[in-house]
Each structure stands twice: as C-alpha cells, then as structure tokens.
N, C-alpha and C. Protein backbone atom coordinates (compact mmCIF):
# COMPACT_ATOMS: atom_id res chain seq x y z
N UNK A 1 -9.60 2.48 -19.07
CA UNK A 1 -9.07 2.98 -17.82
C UNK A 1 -7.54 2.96 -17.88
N UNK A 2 -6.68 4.22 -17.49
CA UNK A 2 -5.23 4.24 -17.36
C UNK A 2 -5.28 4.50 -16.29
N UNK A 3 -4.30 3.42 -15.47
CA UNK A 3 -4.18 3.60 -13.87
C UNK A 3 -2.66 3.71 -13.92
N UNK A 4 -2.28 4.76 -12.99
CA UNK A 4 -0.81 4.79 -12.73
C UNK A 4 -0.65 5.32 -11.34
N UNK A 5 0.35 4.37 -10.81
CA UNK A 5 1.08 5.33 -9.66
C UNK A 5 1.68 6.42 -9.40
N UNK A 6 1.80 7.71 -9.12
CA UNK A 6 2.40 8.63 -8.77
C UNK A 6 2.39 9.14 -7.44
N UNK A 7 3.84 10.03 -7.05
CA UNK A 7 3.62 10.79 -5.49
C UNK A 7 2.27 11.58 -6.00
N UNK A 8 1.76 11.31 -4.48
CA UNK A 8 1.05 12.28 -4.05
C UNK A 8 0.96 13.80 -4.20
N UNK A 9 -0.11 14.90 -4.56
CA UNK A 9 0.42 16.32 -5.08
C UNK A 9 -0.81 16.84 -3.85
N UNK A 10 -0.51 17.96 -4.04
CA UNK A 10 -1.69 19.26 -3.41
C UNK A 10 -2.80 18.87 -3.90
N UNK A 11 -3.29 18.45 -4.64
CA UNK A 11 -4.59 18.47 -5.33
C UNK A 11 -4.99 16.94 -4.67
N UNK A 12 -3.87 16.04 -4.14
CA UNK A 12 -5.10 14.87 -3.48
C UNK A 12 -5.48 15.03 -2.18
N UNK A 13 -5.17 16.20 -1.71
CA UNK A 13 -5.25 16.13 -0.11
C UNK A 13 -6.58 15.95 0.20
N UNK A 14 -7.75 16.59 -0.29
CA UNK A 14 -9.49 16.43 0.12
C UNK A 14 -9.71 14.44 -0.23
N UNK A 15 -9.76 14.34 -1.28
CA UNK A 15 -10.07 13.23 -1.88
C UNK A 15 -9.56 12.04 -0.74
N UNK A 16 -7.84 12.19 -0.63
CA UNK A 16 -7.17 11.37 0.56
C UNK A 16 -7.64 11.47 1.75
N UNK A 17 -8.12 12.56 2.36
CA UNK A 17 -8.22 13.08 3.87
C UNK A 17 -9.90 12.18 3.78
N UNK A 18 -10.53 12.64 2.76
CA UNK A 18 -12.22 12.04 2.56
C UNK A 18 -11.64 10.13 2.81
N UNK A 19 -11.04 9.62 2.18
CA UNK A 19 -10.68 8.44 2.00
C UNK A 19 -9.93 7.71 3.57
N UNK A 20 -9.37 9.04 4.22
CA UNK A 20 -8.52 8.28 5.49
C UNK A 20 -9.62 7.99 6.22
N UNK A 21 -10.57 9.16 6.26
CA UNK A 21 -11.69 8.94 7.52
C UNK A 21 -12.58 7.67 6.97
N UNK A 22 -12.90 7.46 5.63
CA UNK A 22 -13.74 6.54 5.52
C UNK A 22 -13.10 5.08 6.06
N UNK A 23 -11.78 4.85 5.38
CA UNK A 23 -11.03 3.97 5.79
C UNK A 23 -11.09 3.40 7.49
N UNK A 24 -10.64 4.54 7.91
CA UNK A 24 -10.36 4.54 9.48
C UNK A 24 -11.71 3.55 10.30
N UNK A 25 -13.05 4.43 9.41
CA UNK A 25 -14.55 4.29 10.37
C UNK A 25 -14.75 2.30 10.08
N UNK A 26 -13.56 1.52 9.01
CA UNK A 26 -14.04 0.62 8.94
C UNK A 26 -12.65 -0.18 10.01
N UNK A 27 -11.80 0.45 10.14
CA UNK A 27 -10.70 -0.58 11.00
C UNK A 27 -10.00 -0.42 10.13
N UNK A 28 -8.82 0.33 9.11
CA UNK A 28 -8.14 0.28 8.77
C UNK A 28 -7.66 1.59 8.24
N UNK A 29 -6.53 1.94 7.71
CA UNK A 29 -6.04 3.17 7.20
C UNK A 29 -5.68 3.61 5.58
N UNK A 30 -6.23 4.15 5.21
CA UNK A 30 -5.51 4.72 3.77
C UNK A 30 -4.61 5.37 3.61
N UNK A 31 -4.20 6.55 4.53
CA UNK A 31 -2.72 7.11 4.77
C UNK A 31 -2.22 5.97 5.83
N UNK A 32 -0.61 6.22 5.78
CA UNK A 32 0.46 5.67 6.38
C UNK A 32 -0.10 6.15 8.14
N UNK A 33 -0.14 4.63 8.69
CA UNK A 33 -0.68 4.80 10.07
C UNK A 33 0.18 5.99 11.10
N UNK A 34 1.40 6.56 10.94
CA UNK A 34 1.91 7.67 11.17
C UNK A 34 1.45 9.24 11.07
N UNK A 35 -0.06 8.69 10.21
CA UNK A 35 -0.58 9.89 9.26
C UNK A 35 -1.03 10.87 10.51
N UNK A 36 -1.07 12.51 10.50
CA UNK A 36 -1.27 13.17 11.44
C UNK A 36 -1.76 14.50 10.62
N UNK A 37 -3.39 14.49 10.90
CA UNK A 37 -3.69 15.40 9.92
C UNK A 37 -3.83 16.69 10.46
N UNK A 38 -3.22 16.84 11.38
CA UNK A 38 -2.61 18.32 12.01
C UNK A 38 -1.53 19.04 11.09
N UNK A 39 -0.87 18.03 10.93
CA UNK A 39 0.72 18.48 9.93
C UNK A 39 0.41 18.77 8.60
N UNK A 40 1.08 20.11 8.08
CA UNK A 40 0.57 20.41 6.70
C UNK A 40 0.99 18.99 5.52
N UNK A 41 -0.26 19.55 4.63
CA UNK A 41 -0.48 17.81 3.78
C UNK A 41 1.20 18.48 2.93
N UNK A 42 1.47 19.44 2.82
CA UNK A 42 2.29 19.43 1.97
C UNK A 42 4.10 18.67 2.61
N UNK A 43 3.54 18.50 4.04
CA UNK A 43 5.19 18.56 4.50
C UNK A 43 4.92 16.84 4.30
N UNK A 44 3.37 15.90 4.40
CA UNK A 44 3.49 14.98 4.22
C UNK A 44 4.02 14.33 2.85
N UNK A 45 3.49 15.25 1.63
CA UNK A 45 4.46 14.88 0.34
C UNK A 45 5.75 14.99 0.23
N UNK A 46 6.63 15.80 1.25
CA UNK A 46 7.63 15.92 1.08
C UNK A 46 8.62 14.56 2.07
N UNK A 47 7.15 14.36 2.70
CA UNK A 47 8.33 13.28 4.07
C UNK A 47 8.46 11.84 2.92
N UNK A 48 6.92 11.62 2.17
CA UNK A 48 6.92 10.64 1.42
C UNK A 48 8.34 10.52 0.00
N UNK A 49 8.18 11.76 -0.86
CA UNK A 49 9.09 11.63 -1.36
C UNK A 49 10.41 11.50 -0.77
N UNK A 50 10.89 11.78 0.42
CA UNK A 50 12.15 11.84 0.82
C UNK A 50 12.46 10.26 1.29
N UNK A 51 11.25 9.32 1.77
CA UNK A 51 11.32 8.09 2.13
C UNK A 51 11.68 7.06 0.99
N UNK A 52 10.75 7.74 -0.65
CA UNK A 52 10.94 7.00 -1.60
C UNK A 52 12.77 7.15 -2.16
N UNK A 53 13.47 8.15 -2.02
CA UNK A 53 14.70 8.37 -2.13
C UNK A 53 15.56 7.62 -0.77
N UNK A 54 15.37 8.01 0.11
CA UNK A 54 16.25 7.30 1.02
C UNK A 54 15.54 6.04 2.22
N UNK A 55 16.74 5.69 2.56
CA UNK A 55 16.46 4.96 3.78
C UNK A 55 16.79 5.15 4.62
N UNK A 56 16.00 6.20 5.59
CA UNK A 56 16.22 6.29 6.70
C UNK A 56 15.82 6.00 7.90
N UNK A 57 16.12 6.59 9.13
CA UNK A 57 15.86 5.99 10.59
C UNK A 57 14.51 5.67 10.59
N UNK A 58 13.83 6.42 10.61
CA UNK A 58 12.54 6.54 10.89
C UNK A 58 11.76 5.69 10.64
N UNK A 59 12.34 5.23 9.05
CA UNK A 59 11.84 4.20 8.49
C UNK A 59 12.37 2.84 8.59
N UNK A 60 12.90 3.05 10.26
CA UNK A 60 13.60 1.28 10.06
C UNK A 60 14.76 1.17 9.09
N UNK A 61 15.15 2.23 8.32
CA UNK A 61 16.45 2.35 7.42
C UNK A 61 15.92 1.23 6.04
N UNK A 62 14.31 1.33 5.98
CA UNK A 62 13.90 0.76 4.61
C UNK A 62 13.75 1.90 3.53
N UNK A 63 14.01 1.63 2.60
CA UNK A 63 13.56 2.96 1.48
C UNK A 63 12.09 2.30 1.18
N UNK A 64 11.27 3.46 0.74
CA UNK A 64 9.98 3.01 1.01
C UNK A 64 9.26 3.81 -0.16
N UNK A 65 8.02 4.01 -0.89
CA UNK A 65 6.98 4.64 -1.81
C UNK A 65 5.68 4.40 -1.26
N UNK A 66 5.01 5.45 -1.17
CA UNK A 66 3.59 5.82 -0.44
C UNK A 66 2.85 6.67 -1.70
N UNK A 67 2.15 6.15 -2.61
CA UNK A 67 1.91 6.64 -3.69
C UNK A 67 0.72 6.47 -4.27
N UNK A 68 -0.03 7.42 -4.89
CA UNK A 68 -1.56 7.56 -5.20
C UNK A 68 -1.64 6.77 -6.66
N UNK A 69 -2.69 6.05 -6.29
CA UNK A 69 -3.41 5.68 -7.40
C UNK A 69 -4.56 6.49 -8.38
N UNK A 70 -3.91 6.91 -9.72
CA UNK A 70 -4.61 7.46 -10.37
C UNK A 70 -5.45 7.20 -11.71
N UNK A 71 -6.17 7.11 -11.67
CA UNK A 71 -7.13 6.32 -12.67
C UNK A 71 -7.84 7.32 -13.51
N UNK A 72 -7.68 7.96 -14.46
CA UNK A 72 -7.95 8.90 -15.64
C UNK A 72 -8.55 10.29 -14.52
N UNK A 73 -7.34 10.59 -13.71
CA UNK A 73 -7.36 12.10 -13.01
C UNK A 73 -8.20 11.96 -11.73
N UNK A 74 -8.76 11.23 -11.37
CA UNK A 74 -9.53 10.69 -10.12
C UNK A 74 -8.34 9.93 -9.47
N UNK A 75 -8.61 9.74 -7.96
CA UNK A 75 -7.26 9.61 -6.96
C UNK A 75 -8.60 8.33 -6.33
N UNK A 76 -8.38 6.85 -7.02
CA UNK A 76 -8.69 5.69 -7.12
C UNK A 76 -8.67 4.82 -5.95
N UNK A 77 -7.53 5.00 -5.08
CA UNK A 77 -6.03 4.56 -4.26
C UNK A 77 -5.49 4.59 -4.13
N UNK A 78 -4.35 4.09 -3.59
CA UNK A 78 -3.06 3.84 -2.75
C UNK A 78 -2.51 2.87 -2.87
N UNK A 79 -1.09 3.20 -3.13
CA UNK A 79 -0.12 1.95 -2.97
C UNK A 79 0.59 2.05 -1.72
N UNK A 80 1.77 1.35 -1.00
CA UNK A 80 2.91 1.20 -0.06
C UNK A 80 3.70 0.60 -0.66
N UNK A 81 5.00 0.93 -0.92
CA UNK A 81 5.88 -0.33 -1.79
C UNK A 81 7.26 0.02 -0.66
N UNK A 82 7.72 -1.14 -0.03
CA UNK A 82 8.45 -1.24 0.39
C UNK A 82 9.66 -1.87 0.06
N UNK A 83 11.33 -1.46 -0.33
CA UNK A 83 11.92 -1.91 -0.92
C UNK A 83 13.50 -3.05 -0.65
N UNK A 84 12.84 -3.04 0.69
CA UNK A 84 13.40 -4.15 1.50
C UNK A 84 12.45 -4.56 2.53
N UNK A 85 12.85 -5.44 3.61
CA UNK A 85 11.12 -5.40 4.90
C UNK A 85 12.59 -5.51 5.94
N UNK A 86 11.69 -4.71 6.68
CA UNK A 86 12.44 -4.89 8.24
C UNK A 86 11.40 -5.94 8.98
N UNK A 87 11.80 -5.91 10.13
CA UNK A 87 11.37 -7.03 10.74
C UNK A 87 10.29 -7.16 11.38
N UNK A 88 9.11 -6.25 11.49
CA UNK A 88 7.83 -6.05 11.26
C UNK A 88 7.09 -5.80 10.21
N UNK A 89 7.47 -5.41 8.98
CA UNK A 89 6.76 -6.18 8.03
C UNK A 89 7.57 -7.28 7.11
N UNK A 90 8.51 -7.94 7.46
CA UNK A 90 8.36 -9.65 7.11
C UNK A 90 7.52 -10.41 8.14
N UNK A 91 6.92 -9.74 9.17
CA UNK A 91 6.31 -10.89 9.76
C UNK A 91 4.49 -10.12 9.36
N UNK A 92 4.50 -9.03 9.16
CA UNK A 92 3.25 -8.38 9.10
C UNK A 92 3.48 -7.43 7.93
N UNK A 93 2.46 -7.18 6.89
CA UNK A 93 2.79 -5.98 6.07
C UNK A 93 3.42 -6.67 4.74
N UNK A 94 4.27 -7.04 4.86
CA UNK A 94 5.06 -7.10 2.97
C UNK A 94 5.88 -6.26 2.93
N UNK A 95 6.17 -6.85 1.81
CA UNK A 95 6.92 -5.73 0.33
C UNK A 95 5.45 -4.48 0.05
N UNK A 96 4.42 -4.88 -0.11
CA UNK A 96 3.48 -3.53 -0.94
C UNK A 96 1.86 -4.00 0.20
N UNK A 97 1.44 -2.95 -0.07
CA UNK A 97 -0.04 -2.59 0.52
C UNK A 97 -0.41 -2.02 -0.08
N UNK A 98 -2.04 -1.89 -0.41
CA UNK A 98 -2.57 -1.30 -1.36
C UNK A 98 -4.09 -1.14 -0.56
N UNK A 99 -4.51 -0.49 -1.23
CA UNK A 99 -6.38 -0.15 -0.60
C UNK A 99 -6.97 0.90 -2.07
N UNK A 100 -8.27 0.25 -2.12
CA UNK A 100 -9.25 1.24 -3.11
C UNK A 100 -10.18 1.82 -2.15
N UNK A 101 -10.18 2.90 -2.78
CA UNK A 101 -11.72 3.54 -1.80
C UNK A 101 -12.73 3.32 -2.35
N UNK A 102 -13.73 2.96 -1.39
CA UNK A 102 -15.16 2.49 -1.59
C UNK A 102 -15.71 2.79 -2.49
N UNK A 103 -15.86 3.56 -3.76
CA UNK A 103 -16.58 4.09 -4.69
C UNK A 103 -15.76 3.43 -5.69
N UNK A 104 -14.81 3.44 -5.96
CA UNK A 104 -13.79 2.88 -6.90
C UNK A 104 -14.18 1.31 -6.99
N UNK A 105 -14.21 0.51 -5.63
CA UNK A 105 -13.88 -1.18 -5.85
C UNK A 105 -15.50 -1.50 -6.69
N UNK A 106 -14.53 -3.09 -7.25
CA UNK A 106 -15.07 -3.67 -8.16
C UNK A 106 -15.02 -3.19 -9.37
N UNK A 107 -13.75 -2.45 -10.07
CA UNK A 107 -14.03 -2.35 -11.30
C UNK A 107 -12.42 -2.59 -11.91
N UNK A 108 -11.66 -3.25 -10.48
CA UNK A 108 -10.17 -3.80 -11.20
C UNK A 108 -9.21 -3.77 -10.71
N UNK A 109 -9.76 -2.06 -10.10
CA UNK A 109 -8.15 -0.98 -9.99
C UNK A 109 -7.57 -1.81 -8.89
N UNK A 110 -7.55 -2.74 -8.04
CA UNK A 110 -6.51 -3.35 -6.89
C UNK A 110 -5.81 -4.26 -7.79
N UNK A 111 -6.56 -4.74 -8.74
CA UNK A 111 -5.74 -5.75 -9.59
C UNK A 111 -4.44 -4.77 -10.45
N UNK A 112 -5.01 -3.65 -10.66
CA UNK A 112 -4.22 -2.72 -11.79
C UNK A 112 -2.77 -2.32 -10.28
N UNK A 113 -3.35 -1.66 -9.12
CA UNK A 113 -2.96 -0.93 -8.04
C UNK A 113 -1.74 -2.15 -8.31
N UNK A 114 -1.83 -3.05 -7.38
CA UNK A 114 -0.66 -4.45 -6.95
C UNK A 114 0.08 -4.67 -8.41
N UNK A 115 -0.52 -4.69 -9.58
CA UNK A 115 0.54 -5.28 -10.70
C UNK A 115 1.25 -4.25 -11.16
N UNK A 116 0.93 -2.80 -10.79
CA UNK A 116 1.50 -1.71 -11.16
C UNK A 116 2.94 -1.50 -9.91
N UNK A 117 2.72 -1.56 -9.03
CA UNK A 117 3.31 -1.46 -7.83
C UNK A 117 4.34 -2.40 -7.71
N UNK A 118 3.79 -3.97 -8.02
CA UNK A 118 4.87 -5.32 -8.68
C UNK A 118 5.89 -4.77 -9.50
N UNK A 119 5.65 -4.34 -10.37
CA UNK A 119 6.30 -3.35 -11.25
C UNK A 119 7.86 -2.52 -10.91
N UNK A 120 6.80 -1.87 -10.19
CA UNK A 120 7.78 -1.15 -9.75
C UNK A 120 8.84 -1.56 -8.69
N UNK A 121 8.51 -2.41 -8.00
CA UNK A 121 9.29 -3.15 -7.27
C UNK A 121 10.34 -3.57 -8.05
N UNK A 122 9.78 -4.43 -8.99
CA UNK A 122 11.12 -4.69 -9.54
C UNK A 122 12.03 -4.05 -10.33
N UNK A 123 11.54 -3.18 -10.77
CA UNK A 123 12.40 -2.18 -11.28
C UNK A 123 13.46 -1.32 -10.40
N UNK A 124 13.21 -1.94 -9.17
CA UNK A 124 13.82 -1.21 -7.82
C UNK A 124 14.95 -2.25 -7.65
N UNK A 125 14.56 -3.70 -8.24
CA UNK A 125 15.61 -4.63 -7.92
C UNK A 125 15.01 -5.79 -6.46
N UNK A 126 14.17 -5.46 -6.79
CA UNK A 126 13.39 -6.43 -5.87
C UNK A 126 12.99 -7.60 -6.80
N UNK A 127 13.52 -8.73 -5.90
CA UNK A 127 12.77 -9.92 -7.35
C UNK A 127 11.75 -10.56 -6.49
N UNK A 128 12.32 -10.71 -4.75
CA UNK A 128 11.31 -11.91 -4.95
C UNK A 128 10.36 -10.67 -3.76
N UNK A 129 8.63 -10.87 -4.13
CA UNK A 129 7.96 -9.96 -3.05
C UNK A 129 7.10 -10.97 -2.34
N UNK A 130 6.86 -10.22 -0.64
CA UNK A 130 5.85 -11.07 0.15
C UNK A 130 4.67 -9.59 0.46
N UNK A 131 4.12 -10.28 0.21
CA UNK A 131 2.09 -9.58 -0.34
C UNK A 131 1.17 -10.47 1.04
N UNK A 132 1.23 -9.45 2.01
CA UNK A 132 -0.33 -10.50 2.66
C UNK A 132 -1.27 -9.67 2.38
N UNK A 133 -2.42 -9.97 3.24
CA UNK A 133 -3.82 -9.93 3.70
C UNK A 133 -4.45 -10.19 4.49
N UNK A 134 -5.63 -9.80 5.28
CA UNK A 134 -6.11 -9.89 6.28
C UNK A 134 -6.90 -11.68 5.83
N UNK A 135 -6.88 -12.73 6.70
CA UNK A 135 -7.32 -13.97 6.41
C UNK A 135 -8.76 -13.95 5.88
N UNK A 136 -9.67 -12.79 6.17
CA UNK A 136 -10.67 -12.75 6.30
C UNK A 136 -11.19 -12.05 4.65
N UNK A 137 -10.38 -11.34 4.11
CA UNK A 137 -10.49 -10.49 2.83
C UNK A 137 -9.76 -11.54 1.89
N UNK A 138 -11.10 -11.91 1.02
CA UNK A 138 -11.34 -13.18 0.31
C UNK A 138 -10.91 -12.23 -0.96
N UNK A 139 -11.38 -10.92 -1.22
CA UNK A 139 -11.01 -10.16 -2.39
C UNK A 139 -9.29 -9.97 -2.71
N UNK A 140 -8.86 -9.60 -1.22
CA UNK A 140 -7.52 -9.16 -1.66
C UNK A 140 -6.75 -10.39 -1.89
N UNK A 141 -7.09 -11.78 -1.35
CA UNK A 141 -6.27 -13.00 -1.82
C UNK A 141 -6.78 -12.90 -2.99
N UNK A 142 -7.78 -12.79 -3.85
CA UNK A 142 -8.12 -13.07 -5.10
C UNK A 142 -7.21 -12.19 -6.13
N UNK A 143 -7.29 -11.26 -5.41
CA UNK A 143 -6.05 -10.26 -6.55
C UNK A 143 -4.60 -10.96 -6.26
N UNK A 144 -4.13 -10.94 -4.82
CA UNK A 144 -2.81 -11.74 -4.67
C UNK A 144 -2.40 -12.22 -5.67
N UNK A 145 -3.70 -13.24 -5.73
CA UNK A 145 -3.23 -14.47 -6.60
C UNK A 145 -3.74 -13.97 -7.90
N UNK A 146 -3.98 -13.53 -8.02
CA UNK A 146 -4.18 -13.41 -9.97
C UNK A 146 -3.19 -12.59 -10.01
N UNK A 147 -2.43 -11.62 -9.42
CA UNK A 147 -1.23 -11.25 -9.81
C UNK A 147 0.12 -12.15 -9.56
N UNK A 148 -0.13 -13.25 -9.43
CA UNK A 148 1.22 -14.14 -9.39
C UNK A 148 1.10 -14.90 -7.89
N UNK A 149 0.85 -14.28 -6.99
CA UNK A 149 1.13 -14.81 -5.22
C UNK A 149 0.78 -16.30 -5.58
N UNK A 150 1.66 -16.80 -4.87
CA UNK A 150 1.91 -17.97 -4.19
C UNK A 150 1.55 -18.11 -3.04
N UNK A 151 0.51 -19.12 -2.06
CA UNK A 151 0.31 -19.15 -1.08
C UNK A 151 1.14 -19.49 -0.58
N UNK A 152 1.87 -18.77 0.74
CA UNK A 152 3.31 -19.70 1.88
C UNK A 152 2.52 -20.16 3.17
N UNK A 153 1.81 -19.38 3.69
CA UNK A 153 1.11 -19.64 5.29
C UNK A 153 0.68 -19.17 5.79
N UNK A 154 -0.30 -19.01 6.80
CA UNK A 154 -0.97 -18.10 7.32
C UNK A 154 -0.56 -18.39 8.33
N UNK A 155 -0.24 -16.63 8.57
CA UNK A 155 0.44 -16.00 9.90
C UNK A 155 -0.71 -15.48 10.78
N UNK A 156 -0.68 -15.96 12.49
CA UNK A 156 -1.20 -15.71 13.36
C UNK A 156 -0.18 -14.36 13.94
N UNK A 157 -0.73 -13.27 14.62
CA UNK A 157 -0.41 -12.33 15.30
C UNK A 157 -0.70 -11.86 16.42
N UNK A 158 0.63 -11.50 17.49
CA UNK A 158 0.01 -11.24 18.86
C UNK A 158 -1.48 -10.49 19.27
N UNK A 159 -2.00 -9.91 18.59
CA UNK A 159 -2.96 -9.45 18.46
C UNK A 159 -3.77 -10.55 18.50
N UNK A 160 -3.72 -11.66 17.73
CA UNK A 160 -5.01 -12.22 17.47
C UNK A 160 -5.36 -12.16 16.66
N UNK A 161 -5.26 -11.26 15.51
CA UNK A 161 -5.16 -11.52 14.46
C UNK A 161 -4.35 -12.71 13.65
N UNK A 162 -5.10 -12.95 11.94
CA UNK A 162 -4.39 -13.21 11.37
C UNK A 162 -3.87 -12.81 9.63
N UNK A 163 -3.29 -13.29 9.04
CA UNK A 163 -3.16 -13.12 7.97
C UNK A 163 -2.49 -13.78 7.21
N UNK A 164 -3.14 -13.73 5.58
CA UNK A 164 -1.87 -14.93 4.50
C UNK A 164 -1.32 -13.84 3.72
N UNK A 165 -0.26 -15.27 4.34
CA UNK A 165 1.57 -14.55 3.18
C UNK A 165 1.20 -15.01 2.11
N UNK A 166 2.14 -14.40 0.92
CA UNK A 166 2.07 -15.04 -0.26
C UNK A 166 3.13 -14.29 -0.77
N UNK A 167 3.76 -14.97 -2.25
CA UNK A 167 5.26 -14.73 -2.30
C UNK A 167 4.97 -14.65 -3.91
N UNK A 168 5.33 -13.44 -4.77
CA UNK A 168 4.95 -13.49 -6.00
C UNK A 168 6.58 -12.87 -6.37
C-alpha cells in the first residue's frame, strides 16, 4: 500500500460527497464542517488550496491543508493539518484531523493518514503538535499514540462533550 496526501482534484468529488453523507449519518464530518454541497466542488478545491497557501480571515488568519488521502488511486481519507491553532482548536481540534471511510478502516491507513500529515507538519515548521480525539474512540487514541502522542488531559467541552489531548 502507498498512501499519500494530496489536494483534492475533480475526480474525488463522488467518492468525497459518498463519504460526507456517510460520515454525517454517524455524527461527524469528512468535508470541512463549512462544507456546502450547493457550491461547485471545484470552487471548493480552489478555497482549499488557497487556505493551504495563505492565512486568512476566514480562517482565523491560520494557514491550513484539507487534503485527500490516497491509497494506490482510491480516495482512502482525509487529512486537516493546521499550521498554527487559533483559539478554538487549541482547546478543541489540534494541529491535524483525520477520518477513514468505512470501507477502508482496519487496514492502517489512519496510522499511515496522521504519520503522513505529522510529516508534513513539520516540514511546515511545526515542531511541537496537539492531536485529540473524541474520549470515547479507543481506535483513534491507539493511532495517537503509536504515532508518538503523549497523553496531556482530557478536555471537557461546553457541549458536554469530551476529548483527549495529546502532544506528539
């Protein structure tokens, strides 16, 4: 298996759009919760690449990467790599987010997704990253931590929710 990150192209829009709804029907998102599938998919590759180049308003003035996981030409997952945190995701979110779609998990790719994405972080000049998870997703602490995370604490959220930090 060769897994690599790349932007998003024309050719993942079915596969992604198949993946947001599945995502969604469980409580969570595979596109960027901003995602609006009214708007052509192409202006969304262009908002993404323009986020991975700059930092702008919109984005809290973080520079940011929203980028497909590709695993020998099949569209695997998703990364989020964020290359500073504003002040909703240091308390929620991280440096990176990641998700496999249901057909894919159990055969790595979140382990490949996060150490690929680690990666790239630092190649951005990011040294030190904060990685949570939902308290309840025993899988994604398991990757955390086999990719380096350090447990710091588990964060409670106005919601009621919670989740663990971890610092790799």
């Amino acid at each position: 298996m060769t897994l690599v990150l790349r932007p998003f192209a024309a050719s993942d829009e079915s596969p992604a759009l198949a993946a947001h709804a599945a995502f969604q029907r469980a409580g969570f998102n595979f596109l960027p919760v901003d995602f609006d599938s009214t708007t052509p998919w192409q202006h969304w590759i262009e908002r993404w690449e323009h986020a991975r180049l700059h930092a702008a308003a919109e984005n809290n003035g973080v520079r940011k990467s929203f980028l497909a996981a590709d695993a020998d030409g099949d569209l695997v997952g998703r990364a989020s790599i964020r290359f500073a945190l504003d002040a909703e995701h240091a308390r929620r979110g991280g440096h990176i987010g990641y998700g496999v779609i249901d057909e894919f998990r159990r055969r790595g790719y979140a382990t490949s997704i996060l150490s690929e994405a680690i990666r790239i972080a630092r190649d951005e000049g990011v040294e030190r990253l904060l990685v949570t998870c939902a308290t309840a997703n025993v899988a994604s602490a398991r990757v955390i931590e086999r990719c380096g995370g350090v447990f710091e604490s588990v964060a409670t959220h106005q919601d009621g929710s919670s989740s663990l930090r971890y610092w790799i």
